[in-house]
Protein backbone atom coordinates (compact mmCIF):
# COMPACT_ATOMS: atom_id res chain seq x y z
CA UNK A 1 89.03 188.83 17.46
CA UNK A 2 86.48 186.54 19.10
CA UNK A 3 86.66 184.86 22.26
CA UNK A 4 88.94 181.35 22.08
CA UNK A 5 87.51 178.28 21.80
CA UNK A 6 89.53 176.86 24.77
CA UNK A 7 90.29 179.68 27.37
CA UNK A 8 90.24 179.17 31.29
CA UNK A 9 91.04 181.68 33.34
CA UNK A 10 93.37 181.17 36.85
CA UNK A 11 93.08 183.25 40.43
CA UNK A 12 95.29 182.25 42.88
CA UNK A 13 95.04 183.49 46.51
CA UNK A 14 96.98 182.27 49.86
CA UNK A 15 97.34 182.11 53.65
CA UNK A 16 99.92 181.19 56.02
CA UNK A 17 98.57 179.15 58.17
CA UNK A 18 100.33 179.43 61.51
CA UNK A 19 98.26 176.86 63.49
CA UNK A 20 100.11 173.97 61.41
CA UNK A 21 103.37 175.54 60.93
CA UNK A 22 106.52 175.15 63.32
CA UNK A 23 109.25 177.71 62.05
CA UNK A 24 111.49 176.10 64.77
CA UNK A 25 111.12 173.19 63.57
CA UNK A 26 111.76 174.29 59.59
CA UNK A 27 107.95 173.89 58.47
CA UNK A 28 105.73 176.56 57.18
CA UNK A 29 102.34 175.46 55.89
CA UNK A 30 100.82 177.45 53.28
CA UNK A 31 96.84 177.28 51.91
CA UNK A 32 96.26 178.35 48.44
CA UNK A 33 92.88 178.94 47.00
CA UNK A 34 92.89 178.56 42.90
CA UNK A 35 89.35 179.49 41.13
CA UNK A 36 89.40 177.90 37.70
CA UNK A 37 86.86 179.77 35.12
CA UNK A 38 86.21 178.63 32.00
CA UNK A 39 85.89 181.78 29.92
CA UNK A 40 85.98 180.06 26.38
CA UNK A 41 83.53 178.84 24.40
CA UNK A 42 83.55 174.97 25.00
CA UNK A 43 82.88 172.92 27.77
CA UNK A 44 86.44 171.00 29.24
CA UNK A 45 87.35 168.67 32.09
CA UNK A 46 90.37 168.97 34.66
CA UNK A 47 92.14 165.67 34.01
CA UNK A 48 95.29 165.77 35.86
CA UNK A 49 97.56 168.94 37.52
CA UNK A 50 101.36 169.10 38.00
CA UNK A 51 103.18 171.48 40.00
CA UNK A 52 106.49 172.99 41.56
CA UNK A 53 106.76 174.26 44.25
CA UNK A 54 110.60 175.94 44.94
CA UNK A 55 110.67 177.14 48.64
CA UNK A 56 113.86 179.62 49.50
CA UNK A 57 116.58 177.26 49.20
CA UNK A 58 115.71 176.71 45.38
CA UNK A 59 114.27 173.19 46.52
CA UNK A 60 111.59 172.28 44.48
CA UNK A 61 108.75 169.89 45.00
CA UNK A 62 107.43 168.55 42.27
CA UNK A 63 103.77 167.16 42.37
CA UNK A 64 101.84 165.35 39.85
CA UNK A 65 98.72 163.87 40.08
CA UNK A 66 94.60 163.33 38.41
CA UNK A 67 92.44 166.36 39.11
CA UNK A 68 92.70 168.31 42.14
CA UNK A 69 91.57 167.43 45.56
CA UNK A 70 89.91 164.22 44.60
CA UNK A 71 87.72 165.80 41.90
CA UNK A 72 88.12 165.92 37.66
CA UNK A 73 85.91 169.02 37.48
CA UNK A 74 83.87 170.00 34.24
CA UNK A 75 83.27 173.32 33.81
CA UNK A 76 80.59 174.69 30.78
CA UNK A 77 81.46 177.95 29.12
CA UNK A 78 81.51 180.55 32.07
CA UNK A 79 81.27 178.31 34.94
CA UNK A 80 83.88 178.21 37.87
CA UNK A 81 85.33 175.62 40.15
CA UNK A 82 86.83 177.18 43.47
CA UNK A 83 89.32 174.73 45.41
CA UNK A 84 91.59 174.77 48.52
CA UNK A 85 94.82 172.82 49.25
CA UNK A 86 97.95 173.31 51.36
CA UNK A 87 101.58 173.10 50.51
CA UNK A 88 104.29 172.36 53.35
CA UNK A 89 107.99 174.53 52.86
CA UNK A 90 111.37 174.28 54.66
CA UNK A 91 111.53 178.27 54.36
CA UNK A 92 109.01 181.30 55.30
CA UNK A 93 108.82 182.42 51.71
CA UNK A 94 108.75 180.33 48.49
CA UNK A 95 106.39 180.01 44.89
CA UNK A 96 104.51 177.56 43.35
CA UNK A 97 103.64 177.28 39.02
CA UNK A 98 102.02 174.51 37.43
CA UNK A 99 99.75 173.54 34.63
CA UNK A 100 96.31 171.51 34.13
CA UNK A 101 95.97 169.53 31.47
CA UNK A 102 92.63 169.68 30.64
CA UNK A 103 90.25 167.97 27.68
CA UNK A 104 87.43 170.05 25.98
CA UNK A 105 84.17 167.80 25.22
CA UNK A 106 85.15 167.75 21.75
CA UNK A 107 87.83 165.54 22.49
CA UNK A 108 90.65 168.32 21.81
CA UNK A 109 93.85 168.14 24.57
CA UNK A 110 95.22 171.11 26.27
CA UNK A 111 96.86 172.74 29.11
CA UNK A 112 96.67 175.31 30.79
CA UNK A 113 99.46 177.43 32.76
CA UNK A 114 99.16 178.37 36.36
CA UNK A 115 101.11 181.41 36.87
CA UNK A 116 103.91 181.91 39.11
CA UNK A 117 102.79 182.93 42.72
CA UNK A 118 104.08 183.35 45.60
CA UNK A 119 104.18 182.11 49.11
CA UNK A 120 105.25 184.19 52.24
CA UNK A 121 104.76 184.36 56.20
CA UNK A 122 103.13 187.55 57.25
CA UNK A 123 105.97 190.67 56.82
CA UNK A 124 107.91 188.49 54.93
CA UNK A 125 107.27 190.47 51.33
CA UNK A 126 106.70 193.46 50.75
């Protein structure tokens, strides 16, 4: 078994960050870090992402929009592209999923799954 033709790999890491959040006030303010590798064999473009994001209450946000933080990144066999945002909950613990859909330079559509992670205030999870 060889290595796919379209394969990109997803890290996800994330912060509270306290500074911006007002728990009295129901908002919690959460920074997540994705690294995107492109661990295939052909060269592909972020075109658009799409995401929910389900705080405690099962509310979910859904978000849709072209490339991520401004930027349609194209990524050759092996590189990366490493990217923060922020996402805003009523509750001190919640998730976010999502997908890229992404086009190879061969002109072949596809997407790609962000898997479920979550998002807690410190001592929230264990």
């Amino acid at each position: 078994m060889g290595k796919k033709q379209y394969d990109i790999k997803i890290i996800t890491e994330t912060e509270y960050v306290a500074n911006q959040s007002s728990p009295e006030g129901g908002r919690y303010v959460f920074a997540y870090t994705i690294t995107i590798t492109n661990t295939g064999h052909a060269a592909a473009t972020l075109l658009r992402r799409h995401w929910l994001i389900t705080d405690a209450n099962c509310q979910t946000q859904e978000v849709q929009g072209e490339g991520v933080i401004g930027e349609q990144p194209h990524l050759m066999p092996g590189e990366s592209f490493r990217y923060t945002s922020a996402a805003v909950l009523a509750t001190p613990v919640g998730c976010m999923q999502g997908t890229y859909a992404m086009v190879a330079d061969d002109g072949m559509d596809f997407n790609v799954q962000i898997p479920v992670f979550n998002l807690s205030t410190p001592n929230t999870l264990h």
